[in-house]
N, C-alpha and C. Protein backbone atom coordinates (compact mmCIF):
# COMPACT_ATOMS: atom_id res chain seq x y z
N UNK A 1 -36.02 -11.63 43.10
CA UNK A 1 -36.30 -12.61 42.08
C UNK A 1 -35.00 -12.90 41.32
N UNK A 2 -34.62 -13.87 41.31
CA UNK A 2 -33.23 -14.54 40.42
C UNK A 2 -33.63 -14.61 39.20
N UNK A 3 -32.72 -14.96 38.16
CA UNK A 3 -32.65 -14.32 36.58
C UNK A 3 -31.30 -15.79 36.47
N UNK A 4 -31.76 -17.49 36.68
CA UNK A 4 -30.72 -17.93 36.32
C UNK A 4 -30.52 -18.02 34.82
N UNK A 5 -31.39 -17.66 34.48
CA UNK A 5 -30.91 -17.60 32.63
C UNK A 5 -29.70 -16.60 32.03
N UNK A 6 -29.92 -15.49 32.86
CA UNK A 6 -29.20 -14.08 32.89
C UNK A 6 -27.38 -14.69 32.49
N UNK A 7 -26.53 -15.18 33.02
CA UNK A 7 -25.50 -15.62 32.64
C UNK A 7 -25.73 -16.59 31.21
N UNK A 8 -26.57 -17.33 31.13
CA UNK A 8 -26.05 -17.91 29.99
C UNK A 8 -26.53 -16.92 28.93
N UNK A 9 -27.53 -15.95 29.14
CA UNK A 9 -27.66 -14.73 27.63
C UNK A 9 -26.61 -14.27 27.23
N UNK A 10 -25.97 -13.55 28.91
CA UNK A 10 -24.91 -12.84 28.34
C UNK A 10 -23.54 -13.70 27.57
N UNK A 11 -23.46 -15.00 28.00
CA UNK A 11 -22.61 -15.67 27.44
C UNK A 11 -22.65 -15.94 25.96
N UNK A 12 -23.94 -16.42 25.11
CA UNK A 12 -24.75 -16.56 24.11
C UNK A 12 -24.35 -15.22 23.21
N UNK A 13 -24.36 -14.10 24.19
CA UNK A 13 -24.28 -12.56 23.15
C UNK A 13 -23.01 -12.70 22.47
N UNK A 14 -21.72 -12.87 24.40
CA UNK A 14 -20.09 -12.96 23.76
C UNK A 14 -19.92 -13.67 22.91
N UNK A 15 -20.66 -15.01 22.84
CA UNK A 15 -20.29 -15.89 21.57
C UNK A 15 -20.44 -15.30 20.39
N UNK A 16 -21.63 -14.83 20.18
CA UNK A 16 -22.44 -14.09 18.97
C UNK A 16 -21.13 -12.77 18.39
N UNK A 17 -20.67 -12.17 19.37
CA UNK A 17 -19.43 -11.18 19.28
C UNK A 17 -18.32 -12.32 18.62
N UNK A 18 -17.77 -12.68 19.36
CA UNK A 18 -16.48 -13.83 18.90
C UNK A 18 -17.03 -14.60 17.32
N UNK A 19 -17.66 -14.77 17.22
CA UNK A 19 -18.31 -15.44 15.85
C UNK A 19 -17.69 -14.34 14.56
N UNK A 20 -18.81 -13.30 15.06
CA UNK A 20 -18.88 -12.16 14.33
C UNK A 20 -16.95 -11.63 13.83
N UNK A 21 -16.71 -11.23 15.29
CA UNK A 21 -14.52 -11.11 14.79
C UNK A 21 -13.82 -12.02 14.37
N UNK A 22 -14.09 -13.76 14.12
CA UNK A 22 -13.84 -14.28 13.84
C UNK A 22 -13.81 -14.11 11.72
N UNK A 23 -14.67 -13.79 11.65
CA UNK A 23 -15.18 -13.94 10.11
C UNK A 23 -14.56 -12.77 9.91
N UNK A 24 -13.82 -11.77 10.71
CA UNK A 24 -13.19 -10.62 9.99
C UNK A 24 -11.99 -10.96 9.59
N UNK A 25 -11.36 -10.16 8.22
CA UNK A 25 -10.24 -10.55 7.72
C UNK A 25 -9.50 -9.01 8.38
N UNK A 26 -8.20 -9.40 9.20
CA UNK A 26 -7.42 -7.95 9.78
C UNK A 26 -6.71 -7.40 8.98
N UNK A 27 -6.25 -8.15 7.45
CA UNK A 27 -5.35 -7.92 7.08
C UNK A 27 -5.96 -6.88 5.55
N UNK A 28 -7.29 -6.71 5.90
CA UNK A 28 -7.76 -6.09 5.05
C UNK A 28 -8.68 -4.39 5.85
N UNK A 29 -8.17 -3.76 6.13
CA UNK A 29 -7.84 -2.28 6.43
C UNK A 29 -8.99 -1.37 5.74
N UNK A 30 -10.39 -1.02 5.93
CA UNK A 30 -10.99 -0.01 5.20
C UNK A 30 -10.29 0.77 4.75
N UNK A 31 -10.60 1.61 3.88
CA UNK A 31 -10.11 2.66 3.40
C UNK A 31 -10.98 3.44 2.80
N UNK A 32 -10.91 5.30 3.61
CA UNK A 32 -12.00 5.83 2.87
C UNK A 32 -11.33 6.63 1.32
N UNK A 33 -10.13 6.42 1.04
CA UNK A 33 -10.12 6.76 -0.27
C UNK A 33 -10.32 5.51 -1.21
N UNK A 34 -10.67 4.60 -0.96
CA UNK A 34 -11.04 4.02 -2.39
C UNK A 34 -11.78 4.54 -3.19
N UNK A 35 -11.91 4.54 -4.17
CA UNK A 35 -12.91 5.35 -5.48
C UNK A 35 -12.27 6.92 -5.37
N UNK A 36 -11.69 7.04 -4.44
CA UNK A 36 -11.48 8.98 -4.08
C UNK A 36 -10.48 9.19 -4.85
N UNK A 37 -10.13 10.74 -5.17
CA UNK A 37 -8.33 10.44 -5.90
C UNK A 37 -7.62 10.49 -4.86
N UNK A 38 -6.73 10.50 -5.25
CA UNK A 38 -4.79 10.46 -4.56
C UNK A 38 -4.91 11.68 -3.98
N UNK A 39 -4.60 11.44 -2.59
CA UNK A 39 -4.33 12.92 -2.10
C UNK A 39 -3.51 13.71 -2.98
N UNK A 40 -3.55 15.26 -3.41
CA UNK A 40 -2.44 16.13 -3.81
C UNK A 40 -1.19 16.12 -3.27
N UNK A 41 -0.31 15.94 -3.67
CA UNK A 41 0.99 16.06 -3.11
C UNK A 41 2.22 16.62 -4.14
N UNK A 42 2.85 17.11 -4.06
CA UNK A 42 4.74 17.03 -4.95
C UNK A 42 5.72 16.38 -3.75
N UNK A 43 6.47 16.13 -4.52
CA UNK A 43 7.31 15.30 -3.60
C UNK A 43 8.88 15.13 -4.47
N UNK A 44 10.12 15.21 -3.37
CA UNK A 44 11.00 15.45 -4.20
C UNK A 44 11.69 13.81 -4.69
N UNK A 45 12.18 13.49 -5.84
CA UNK A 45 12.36 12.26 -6.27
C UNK A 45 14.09 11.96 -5.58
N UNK A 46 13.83 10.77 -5.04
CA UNK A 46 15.25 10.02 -3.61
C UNK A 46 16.13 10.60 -4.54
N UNK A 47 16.23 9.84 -5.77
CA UNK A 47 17.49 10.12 -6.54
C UNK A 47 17.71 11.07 -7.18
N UNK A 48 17.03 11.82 -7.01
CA UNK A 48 17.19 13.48 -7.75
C UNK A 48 16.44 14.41 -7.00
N UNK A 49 16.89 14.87 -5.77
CA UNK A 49 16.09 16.08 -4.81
C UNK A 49 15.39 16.83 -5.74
N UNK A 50 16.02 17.56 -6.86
CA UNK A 50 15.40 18.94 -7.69
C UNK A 50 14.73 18.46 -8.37
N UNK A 51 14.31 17.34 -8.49
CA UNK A 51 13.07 16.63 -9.56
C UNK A 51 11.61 16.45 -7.67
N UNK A 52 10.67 16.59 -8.90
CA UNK A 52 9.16 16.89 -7.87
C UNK A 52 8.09 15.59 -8.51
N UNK A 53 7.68 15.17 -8.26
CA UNK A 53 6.50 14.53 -9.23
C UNK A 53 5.26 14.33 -7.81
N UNK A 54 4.01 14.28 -8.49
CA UNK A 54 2.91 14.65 -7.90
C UNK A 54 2.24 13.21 -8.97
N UNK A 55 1.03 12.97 -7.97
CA UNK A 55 0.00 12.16 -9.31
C UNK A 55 -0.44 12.55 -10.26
N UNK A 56 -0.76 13.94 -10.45
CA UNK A 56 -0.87 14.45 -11.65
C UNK A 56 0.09 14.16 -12.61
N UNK A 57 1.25 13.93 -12.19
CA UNK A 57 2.39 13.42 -13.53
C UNK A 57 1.64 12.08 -14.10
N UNK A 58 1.45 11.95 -13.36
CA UNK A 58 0.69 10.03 -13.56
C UNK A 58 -0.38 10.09 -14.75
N UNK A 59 -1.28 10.80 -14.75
CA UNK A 59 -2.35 10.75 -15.07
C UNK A 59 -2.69 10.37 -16.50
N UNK A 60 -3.27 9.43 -17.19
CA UNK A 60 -3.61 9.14 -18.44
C UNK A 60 -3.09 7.64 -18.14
N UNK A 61 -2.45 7.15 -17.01
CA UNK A 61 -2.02 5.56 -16.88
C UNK A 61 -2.46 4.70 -15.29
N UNK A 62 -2.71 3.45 -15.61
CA UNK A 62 -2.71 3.18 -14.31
C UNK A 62 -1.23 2.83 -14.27
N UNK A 63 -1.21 2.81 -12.02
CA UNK A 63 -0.04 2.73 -11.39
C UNK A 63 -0.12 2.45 -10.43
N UNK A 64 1.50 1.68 -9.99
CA UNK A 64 1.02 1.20 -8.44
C UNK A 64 1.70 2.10 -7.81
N UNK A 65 1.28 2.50 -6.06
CA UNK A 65 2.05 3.34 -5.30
C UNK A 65 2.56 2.52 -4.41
N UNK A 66 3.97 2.31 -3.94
CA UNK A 66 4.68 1.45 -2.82
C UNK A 66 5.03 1.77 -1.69
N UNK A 67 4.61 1.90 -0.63
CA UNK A 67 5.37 3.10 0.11
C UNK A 67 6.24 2.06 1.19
N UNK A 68 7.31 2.30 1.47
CA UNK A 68 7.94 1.28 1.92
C UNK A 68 9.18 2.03 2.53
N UNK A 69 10.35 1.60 3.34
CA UNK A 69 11.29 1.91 4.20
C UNK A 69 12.56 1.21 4.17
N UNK A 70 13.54 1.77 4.19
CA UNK A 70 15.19 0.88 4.56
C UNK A 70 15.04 -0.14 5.91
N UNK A 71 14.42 0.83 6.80
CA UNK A 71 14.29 -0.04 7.82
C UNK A 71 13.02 -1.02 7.92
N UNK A 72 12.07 -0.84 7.10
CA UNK A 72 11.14 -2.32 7.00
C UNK A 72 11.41 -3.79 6.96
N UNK A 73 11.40 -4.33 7.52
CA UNK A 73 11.43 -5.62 7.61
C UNK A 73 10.67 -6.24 6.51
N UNK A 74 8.96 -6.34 6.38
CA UNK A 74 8.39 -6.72 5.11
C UNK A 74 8.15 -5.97 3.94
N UNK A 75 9.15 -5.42 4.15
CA UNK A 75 9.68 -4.57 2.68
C UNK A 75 10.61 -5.44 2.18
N UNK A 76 11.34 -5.92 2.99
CA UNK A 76 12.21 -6.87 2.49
C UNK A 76 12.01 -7.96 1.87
N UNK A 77 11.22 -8.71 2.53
CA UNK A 77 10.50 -9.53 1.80
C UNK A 77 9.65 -9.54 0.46
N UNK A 78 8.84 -8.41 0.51
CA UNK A 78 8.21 -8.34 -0.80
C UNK A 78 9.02 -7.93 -1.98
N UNK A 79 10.43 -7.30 -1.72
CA UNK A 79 10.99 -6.56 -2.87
C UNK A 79 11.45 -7.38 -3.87
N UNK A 80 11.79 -8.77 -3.61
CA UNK A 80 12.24 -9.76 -4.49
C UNK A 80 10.81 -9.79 -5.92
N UNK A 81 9.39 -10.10 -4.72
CA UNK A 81 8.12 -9.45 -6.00
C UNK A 81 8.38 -8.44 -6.70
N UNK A 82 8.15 -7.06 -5.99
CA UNK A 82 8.45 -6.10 -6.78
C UNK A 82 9.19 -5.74 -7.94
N UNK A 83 10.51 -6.60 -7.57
CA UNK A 83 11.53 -6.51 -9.22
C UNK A 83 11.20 -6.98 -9.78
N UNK A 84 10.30 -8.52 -9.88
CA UNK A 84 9.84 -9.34 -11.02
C UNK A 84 8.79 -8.54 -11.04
N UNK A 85 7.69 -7.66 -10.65
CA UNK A 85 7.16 -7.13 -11.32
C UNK A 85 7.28 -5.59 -12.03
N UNK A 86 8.32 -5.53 -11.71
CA UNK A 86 8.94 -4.45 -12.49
C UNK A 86 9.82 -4.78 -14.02
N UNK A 87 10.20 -6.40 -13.43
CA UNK A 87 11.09 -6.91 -14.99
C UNK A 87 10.26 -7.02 -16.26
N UNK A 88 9.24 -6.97 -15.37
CA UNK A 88 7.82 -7.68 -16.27
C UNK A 88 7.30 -6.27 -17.02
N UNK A 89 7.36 -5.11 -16.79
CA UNK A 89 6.42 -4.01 -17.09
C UNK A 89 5.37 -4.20 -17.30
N UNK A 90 5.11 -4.32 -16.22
CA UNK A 90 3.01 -4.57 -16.85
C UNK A 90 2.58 -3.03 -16.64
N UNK A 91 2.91 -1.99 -15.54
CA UNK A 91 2.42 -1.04 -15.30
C UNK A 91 3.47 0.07 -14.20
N UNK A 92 3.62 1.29 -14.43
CA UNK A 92 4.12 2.16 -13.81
C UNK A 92 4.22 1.72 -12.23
N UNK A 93 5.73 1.34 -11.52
CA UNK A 93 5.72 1.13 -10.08
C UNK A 93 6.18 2.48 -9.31
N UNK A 94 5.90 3.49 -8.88
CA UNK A 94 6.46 4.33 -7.87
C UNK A 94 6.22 4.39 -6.42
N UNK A 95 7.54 4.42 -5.52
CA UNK A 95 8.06 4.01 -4.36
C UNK A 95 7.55 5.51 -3.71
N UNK A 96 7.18 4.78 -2.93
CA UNK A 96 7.08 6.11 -1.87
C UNK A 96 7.89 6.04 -0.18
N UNK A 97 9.29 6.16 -0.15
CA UNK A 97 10.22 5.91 0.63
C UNK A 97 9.45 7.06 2.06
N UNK A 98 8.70 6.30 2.76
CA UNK A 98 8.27 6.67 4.06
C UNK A 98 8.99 6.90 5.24
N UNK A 99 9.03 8.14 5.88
CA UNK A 99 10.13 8.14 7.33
C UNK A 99 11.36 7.80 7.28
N UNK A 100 12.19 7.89 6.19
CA UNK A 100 13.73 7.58 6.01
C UNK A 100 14.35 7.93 5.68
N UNK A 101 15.72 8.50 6.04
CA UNK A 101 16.76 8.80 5.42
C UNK A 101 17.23 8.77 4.04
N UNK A 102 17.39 9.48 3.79
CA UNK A 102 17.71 9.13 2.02
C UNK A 102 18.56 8.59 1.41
N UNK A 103 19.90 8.84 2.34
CA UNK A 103 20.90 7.79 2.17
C UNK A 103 20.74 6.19 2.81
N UNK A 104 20.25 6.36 3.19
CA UNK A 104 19.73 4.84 3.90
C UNK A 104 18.93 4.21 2.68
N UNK A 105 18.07 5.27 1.93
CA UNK A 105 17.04 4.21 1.24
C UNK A 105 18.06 4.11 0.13
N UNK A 106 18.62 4.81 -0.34
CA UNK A 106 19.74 5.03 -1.81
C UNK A 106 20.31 3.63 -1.62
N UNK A 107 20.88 3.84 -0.19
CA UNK A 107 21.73 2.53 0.09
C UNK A 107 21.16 1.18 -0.43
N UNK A 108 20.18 1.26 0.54
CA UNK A 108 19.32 -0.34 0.24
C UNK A 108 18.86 -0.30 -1.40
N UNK A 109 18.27 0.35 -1.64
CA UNK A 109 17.96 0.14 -2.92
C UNK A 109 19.42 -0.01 -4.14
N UNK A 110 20.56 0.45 -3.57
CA UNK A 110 21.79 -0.05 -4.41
C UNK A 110 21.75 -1.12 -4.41
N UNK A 111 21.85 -1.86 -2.79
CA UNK A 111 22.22 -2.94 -2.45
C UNK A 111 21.22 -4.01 -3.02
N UNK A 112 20.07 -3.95 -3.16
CA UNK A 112 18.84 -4.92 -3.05
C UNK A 112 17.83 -4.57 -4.71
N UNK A 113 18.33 -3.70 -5.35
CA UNK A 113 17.79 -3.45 -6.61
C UNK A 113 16.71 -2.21 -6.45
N UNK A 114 16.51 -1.59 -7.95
CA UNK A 114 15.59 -0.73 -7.79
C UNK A 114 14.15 -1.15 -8.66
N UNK A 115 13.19 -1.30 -8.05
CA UNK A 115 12.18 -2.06 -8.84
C UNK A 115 11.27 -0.78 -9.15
N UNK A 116 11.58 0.57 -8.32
CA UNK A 116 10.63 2.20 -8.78
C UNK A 116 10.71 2.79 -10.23
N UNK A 117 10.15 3.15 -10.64
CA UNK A 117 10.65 3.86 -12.29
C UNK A 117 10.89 5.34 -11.46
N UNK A 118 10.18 5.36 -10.18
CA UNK A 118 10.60 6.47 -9.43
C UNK A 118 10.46 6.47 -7.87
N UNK A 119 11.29 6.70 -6.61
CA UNK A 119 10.63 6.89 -5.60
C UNK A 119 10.81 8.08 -5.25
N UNK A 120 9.53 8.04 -4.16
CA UNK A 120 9.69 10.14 -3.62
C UNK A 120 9.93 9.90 -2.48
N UNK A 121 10.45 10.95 -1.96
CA UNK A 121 11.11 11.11 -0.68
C UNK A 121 9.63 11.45 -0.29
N UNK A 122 9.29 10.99 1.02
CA UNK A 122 8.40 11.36 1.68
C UNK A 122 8.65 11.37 3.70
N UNK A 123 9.68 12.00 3.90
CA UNK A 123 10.58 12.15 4.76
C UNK A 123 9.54 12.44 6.44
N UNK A 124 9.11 13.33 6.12
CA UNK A 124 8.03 13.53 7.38
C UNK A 124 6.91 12.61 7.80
N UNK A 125 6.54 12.28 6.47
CA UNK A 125 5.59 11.48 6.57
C UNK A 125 4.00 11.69 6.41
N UNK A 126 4.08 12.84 5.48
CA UNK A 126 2.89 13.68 5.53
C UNK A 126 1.90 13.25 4.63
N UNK A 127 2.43 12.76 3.57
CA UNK A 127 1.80 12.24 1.88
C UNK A 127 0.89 10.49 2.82
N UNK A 128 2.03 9.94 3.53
CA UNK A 128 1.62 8.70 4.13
C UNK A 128 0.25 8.95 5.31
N UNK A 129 0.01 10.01 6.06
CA UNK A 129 -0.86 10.23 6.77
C UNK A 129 -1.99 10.52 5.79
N UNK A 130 -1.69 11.09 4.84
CA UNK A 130 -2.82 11.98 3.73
C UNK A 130 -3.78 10.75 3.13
N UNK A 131 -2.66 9.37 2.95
CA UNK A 131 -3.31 8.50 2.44
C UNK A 131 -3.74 7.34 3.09
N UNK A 132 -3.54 8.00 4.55
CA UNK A 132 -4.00 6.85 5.60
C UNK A 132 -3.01 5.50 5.93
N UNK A 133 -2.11 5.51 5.96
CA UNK A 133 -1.00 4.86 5.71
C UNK A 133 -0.81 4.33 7.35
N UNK A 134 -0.67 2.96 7.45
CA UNK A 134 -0.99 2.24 8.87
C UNK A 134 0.49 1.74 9.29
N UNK A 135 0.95 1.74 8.44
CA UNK A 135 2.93 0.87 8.65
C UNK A 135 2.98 0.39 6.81
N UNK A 136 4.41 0.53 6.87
CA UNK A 136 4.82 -0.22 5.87
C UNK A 136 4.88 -1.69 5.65
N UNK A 137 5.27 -2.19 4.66
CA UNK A 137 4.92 -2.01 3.17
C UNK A 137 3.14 -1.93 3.27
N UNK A 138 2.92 -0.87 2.49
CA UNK A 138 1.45 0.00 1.64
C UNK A 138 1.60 -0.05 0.30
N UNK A 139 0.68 -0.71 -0.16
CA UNK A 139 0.21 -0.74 -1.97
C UNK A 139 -0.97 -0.40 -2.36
N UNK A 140 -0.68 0.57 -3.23
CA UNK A 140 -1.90 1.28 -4.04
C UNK A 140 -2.33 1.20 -5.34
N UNK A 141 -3.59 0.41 -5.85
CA UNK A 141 -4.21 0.87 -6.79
C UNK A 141 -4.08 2.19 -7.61
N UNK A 142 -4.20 2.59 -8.31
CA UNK A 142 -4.19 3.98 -9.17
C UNK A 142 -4.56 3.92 -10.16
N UNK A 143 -5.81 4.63 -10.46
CA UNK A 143 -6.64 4.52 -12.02
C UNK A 143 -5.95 5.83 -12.66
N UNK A 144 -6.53 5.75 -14.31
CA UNK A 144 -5.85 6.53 -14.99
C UNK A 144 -6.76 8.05 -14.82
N UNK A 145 -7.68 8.01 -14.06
CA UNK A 145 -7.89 9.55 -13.67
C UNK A 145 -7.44 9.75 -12.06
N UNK A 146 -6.69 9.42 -11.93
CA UNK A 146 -5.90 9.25 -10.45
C UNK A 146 -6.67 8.89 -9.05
N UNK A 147 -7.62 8.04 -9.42
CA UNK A 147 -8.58 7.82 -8.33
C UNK A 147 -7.55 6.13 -7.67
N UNK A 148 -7.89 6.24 -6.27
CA UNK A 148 -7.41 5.30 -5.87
C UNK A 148 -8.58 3.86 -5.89
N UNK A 149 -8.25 2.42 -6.57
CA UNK A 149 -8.77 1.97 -6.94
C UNK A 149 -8.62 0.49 -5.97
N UNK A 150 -7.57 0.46 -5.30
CA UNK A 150 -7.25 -0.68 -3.72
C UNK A 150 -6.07 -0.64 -3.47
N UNK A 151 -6.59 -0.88 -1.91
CA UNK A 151 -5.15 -0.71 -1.28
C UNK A 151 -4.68 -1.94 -0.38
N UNK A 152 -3.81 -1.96 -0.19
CA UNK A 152 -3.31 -3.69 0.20
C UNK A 152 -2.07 -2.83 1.21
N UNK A 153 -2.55 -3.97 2.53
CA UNK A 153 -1.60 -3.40 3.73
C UNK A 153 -0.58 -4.67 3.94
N UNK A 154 0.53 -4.56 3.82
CA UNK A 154 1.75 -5.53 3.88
C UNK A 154 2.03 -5.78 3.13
N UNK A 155 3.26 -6.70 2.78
CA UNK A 155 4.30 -7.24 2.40
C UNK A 155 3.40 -7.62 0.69
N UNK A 156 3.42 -7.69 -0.61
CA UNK A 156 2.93 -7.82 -1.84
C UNK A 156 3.62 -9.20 -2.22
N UNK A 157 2.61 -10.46 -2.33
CA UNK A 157 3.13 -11.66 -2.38
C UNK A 157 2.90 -11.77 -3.96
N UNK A 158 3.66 -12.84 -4.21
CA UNK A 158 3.43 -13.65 -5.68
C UNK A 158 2.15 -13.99 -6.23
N UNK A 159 1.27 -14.42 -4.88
CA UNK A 159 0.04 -14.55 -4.91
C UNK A 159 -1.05 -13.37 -5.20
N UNK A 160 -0.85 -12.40 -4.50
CA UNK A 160 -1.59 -11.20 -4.54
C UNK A 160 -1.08 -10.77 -6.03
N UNK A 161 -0.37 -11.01 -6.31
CA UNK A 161 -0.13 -10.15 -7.61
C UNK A 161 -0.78 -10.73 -8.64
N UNK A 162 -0.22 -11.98 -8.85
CA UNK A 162 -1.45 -13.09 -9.65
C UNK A 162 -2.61 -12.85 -9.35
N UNK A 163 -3.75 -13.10 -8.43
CA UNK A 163 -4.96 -13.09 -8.27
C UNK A 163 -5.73 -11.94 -8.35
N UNK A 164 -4.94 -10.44 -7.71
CA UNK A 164 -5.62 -9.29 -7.05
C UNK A 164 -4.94 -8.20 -8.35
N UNK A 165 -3.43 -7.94 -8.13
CA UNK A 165 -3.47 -6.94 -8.47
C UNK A 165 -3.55 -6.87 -10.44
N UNK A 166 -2.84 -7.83 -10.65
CA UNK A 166 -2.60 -7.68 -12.35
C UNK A 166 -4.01 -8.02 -12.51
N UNK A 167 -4.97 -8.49 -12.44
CA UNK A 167 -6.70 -8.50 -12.97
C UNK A 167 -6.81 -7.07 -12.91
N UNK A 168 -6.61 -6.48 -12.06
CA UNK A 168 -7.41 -5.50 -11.91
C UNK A 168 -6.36 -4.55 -12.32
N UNK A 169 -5.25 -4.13 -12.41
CA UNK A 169 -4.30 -3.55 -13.51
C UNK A 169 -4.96 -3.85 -14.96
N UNK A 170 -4.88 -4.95 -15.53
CA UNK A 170 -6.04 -5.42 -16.88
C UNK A 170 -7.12 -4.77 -17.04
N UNK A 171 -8.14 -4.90 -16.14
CA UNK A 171 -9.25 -4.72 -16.26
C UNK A 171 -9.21 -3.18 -16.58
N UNK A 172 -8.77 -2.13 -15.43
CA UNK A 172 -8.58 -1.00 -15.48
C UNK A 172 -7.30 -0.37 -16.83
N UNK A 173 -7.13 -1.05 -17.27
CA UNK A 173 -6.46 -0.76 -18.51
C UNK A 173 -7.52 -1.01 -19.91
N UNK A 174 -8.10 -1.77 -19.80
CA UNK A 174 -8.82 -2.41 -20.42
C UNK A 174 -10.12 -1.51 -21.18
């Protein structure tokens, strides 16, 4: 007994699939620490090895976490944001220099400005796995009881900062 309907179901389903991935946004990354805190970590600060800071230093403020690279490409791009939002002080920025050399990041950040009030060496890459960290540039939410509050995968536009992050810097200050 033939089944000529049988091809067009299954075709009908793939559509139903393709529909469905269509309406997904890629550039938005689950994450199971949202609401969770900040993984534990110390970490030694680029520009001062014998200095340590952990999120617990943080705590009583919100903050953003940056984690970013010399060798990133859309690190580059976003850092021109970053300094205007660092000129601006709206809220604590700390860098989290992922997989890099330290003289490499010292370098670039001579060369290209420093928009961190601190970055940590995070050399292995261990703090970045802890927090689920997919490639650089990574931006983090941070409430003032150190819970992570959103995270944004790539490059931090003019736009995102306007719409996404300073509301919700406000709000959570607020």
């Amino acid at each position: 007994m033939k089944r000529p309907w049988l091809p067009l179901a299954v075709f009908v389903v793939l559509l139903g699939f393709l529909g469905v991935g269509l309406t997904l946004k890629p550039r938005e990354l689950p994450s199971a620490l949202i609401d969770q805190p900040v993984p534990p970590f110390r970490l030694p600060v680029l520009a001062a090895p014998g200095q340590f800071v952990g999120p617990e230093d943080m705590r009583g403020q919100v903050w953003l976490l940056n984690v970013w690279a010399s060798w990133c490409v859309a690190c580059q791009v976003e850092h021109p944001v970053l300094m205007d939002f660092a000129r601006a002080q709206r809220t604590p920025l700390l860098g989290l220099n992922y997989k890099d050399r330290p003289d490499e990041a010292l370098r670039w950040l001579a060369q290209h400005g420093n928009p961190y009030q601190r970055s940590l060496a995070d050399r292995d890459g261990r703090v970045g796995i802890e927090l689920g960290v997919y490639g650089v540039p990574e931006t983090y939410v941070i409430d003032r009881a150190g819970r992570i509050r959103y995270r944004h995968t790539g490059a931090v536009t003019p736009e995102l900062l306007r719409d996404t992050l300073i509301p919700m810097i406000g709000r959570l200050n607020g």
